[in-house]
Each structure stands twice: as structure tokens, then as C-alpha cells.
N, C-alpha and C. Protein backbone atom coordinates (compact mmCIF):
# COMPACT_ATOMS: atom_id res chain seq x y z
N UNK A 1 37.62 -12.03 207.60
CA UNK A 1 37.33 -10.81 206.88
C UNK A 1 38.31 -10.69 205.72
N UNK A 2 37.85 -10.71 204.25
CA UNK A 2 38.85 -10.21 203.71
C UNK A 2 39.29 -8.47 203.27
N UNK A 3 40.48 -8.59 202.56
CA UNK A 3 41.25 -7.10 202.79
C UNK A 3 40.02 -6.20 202.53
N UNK A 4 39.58 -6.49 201.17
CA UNK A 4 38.46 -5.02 201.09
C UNK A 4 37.45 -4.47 201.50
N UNK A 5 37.07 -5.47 202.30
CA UNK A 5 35.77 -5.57 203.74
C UNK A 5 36.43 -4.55 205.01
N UNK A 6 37.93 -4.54 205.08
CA UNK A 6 38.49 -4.02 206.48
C UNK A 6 38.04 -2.49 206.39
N UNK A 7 37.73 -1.68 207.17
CA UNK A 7 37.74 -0.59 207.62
C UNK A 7 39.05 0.19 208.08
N UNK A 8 38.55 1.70 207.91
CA UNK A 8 40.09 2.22 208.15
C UNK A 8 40.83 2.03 209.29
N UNK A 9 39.62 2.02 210.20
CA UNK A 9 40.21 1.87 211.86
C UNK A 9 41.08 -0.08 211.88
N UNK A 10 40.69 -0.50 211.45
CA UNK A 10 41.39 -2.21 210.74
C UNK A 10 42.77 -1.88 210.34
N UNK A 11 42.98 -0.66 209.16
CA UNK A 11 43.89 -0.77 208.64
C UNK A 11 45.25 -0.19 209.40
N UNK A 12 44.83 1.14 210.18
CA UNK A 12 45.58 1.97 210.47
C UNK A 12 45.71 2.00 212.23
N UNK A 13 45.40 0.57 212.55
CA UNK A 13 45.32 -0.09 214.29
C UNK A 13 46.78 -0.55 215.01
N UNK A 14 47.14 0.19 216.00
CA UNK A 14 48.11 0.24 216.70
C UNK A 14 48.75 -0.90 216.35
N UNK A 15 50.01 -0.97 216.05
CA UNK A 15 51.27 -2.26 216.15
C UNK A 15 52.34 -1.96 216.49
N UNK A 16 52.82 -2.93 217.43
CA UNK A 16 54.51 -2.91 217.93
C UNK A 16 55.06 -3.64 217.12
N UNK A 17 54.75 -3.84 215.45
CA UNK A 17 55.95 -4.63 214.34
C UNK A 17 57.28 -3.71 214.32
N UNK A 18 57.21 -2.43 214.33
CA UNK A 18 58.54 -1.76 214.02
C UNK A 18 59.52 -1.44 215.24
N UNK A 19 58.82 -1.87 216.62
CA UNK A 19 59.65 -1.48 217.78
C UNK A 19 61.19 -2.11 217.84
N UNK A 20 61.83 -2.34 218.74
CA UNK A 20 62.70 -2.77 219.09
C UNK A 20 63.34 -2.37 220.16
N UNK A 21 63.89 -3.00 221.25
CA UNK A 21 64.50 -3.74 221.78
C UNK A 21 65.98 -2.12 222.32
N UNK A 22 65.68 -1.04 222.09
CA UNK A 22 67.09 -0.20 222.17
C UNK A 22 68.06 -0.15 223.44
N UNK A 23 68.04 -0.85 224.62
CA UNK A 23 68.47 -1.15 225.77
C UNK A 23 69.95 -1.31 225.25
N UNK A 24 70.88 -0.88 225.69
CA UNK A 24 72.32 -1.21 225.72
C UNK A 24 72.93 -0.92 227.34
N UNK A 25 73.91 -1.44 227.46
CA UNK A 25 75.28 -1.01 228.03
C UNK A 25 76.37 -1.00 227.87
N UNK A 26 76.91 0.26 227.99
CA UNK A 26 78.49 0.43 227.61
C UNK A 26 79.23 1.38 228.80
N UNK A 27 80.56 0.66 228.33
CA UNK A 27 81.34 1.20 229.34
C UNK A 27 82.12 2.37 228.59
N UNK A 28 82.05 3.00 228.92
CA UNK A 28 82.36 4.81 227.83
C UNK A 28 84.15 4.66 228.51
N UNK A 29 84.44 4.81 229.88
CA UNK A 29 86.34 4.98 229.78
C UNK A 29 86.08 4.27 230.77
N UNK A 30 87.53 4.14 230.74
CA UNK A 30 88.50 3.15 231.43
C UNK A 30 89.44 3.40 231.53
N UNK A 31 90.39 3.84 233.06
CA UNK A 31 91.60 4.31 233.07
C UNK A 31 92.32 2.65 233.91
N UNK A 32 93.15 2.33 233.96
CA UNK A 32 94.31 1.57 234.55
C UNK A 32 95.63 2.26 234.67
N UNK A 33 95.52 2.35 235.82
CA UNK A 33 97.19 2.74 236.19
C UNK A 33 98.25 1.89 237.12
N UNK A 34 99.11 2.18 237.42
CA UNK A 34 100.31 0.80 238.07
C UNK A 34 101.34 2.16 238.30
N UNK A 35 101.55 2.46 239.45
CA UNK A 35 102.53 3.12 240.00
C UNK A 35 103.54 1.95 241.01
N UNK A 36 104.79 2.26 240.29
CA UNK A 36 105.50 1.22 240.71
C UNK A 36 105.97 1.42 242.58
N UNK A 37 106.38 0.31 243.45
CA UNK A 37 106.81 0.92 244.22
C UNK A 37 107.95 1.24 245.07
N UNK A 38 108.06 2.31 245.84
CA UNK A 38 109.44 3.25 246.51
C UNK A 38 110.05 1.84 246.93
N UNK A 39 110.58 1.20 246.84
CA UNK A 39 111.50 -0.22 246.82
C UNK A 39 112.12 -0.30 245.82
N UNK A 40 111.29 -0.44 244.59
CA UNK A 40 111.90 -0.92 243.56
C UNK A 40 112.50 0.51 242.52
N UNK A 41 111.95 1.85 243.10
CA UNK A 41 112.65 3.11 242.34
C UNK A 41 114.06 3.32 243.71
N UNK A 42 114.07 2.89 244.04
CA UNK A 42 115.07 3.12 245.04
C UNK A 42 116.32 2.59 244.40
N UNK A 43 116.26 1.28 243.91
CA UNK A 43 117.34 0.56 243.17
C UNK A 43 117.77 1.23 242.03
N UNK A 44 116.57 2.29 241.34
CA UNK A 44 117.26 2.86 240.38
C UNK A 44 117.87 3.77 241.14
N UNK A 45 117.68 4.71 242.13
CA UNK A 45 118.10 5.82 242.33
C UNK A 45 117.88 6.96 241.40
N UNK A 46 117.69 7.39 240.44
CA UNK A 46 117.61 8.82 239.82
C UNK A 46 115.98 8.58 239.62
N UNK A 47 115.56 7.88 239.80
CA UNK A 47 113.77 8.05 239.42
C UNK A 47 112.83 8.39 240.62
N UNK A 48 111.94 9.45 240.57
CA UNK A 48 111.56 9.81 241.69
C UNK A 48 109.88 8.95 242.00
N UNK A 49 109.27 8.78 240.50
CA UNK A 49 108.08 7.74 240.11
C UNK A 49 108.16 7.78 238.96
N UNK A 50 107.75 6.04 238.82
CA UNK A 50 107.11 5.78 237.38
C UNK A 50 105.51 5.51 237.34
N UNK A 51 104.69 6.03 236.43
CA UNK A 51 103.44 5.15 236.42
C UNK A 51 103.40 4.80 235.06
N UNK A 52 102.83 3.66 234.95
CA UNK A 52 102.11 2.94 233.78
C UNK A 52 100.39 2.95 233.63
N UNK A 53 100.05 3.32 232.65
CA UNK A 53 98.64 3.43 232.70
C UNK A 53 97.86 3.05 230.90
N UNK A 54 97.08 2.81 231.05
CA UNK A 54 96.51 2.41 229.75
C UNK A 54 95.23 3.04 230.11
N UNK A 55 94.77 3.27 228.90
CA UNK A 55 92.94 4.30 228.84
C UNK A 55 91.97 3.58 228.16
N UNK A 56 91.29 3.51 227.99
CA UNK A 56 90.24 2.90 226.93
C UNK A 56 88.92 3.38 226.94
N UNK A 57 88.45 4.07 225.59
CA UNK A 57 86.86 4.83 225.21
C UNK A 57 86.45 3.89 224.49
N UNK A 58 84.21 3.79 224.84
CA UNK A 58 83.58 3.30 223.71
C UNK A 58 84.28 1.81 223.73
N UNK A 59 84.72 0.94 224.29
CA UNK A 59 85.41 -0.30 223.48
C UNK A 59 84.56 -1.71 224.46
N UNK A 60 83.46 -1.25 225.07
CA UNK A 60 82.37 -2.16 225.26
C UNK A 60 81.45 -2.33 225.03
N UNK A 61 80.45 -2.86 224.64
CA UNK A 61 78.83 -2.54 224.72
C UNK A 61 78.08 -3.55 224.13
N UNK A 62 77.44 -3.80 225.36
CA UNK A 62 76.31 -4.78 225.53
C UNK A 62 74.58 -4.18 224.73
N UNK A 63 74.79 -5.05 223.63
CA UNK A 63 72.65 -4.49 222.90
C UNK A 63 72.85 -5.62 222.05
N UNK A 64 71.42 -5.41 221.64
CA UNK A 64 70.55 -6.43 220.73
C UNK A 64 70.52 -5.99 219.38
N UNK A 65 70.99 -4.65 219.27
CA UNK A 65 71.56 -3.87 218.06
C UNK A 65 72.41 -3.97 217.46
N UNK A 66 72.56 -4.81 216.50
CA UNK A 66 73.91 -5.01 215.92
C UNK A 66 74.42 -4.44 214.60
N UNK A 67 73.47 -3.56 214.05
CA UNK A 67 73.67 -2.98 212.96
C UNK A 67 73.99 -1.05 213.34
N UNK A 68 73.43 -1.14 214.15
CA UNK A 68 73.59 0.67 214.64
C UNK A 68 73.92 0.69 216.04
N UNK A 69 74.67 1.80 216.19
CA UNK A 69 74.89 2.56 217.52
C UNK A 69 73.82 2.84 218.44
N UNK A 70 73.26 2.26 219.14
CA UNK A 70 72.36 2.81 220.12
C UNK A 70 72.09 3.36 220.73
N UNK A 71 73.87 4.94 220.81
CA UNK A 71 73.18 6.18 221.05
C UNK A 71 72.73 6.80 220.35
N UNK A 72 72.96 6.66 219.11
CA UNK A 72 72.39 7.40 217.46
C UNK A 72 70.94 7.62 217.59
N UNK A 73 70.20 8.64 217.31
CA UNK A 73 68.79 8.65 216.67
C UNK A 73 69.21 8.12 214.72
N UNK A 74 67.95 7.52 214.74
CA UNK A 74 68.28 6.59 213.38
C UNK A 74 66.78 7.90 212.74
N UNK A 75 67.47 9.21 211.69
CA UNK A 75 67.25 9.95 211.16
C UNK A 75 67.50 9.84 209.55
N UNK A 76 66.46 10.78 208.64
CA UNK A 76 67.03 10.21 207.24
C UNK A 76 68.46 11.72 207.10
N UNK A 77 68.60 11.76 208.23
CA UNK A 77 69.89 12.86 207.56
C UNK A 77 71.23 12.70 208.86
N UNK A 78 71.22 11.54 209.02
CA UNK A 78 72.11 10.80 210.20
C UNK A 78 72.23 9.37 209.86
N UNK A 79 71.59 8.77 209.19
CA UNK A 79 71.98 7.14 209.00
C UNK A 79 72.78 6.54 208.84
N UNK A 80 73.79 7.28 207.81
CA UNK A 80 74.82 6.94 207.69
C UNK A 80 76.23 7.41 208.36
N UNK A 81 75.98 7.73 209.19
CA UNK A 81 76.95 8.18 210.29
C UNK A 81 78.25 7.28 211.02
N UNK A 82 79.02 7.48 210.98
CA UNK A 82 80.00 6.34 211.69
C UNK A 82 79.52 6.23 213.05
N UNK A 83 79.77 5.50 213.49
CA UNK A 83 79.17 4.55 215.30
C UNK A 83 80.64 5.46 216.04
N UNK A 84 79.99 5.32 217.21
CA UNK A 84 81.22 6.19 218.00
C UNK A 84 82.59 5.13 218.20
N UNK A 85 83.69 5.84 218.39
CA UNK A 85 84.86 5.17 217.82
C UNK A 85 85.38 4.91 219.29
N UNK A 86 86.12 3.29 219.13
CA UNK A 86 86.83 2.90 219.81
C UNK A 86 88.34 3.51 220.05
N UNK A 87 88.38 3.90 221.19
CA UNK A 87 89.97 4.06 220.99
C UNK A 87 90.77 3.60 222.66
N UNK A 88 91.72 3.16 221.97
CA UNK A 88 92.86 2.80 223.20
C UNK A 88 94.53 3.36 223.07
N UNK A 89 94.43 3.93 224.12
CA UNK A 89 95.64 4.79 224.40
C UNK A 89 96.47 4.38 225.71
N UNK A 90 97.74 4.28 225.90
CA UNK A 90 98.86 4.21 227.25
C UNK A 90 99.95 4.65 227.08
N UNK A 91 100.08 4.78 228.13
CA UNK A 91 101.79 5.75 228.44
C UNK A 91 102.65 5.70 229.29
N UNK A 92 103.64 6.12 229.79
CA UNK A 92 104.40 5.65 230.84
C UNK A 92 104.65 7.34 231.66
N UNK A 93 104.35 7.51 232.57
CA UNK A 93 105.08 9.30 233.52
C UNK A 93 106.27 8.24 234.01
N UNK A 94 107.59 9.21 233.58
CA UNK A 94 108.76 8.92 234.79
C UNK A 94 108.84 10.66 235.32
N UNK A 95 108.95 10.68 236.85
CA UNK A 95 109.16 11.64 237.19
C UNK A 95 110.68 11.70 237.70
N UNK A 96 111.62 12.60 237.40
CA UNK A 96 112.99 12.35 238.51
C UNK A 96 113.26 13.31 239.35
């Protein structure tokens, strides 16, 4: 058939060309902590606990999306939006 023979129902007929694929996984936080132990605060003597801990947001994620955020709706008044931000944070509690 050529183009000017097609009918409207031809032209305007269901397609999955624009779909994609939006499936992700991410790991949103992450805490790690390390509380040391009553053995080794003993040797200090004035420390009652220490913990060590590190945090981490947003700093995984598994998709087929590599140009946008895949929690984003992709809007013409959102497109250009920054992707949600990685961040990593740690600290030390001494208690005495």
C-alpha cells in the first residue's frame, strides 16, 4: 500500500515505538554502624562508647535509563530538573 492509499485508522494505529523499559532499583539509605567493644573502651578508661557509622542516600540504582531519573515524570515543565542527589555522610558518637 502506498502512503496516500492508507486510511486514517492506518495512520493513527496503536504502537509501542515510544514505550520504554521504566523498571529500576535503588537502594534509597544505608546506615553502617561499628560500636566498638567494652574490652577495648576499658583500656581507655574515660570512654563510656564509641560508635562509628557511615550513611549513604540515592547512591545506587539499577535501570535501563540512563539519561533520566526514573522516579521523575518526564513533563514539559520538569525536564530539566536535577536527578535526585547522592549523598554520603559519617561520624563518630564518643560517649564518656
Amino acid at each position: 500500500m502506498i502512503p496516500w492509499e492508507l486510511g486514517r485508522d492506518d495512520v493513527f494505529s496503536n504502537s509501542d515505538f515510544w514505550l520504554r523499559n521504566a523498571s529500576y532499583l535503588r537502594l534509597k539509605n544505608l546506615q553502617i554502624s561499628y560500636s566498638f567493644p567494652r574490652k577495648v573502651l576499658d583500656r581507655i578508661g574515660v570512654v563510656n562508647r564509641i560508635t562509628i557509622f557511615v550513611n549513604g542516600q540515592n547512591f545506587l540504582t539499577f535501570s535501563d535509563m540512563k539519561d533520566f531519573d526514573p522516579e521523575t515524570t518526564l513533563k514539559t515543565n520538569n525536564f530539566f530538573e536535577y536527578p535526585s542527589v547522592k549523598t554520603f555522610s559519617g561520624g563518630i558518637n564518643v560517649e564518656f
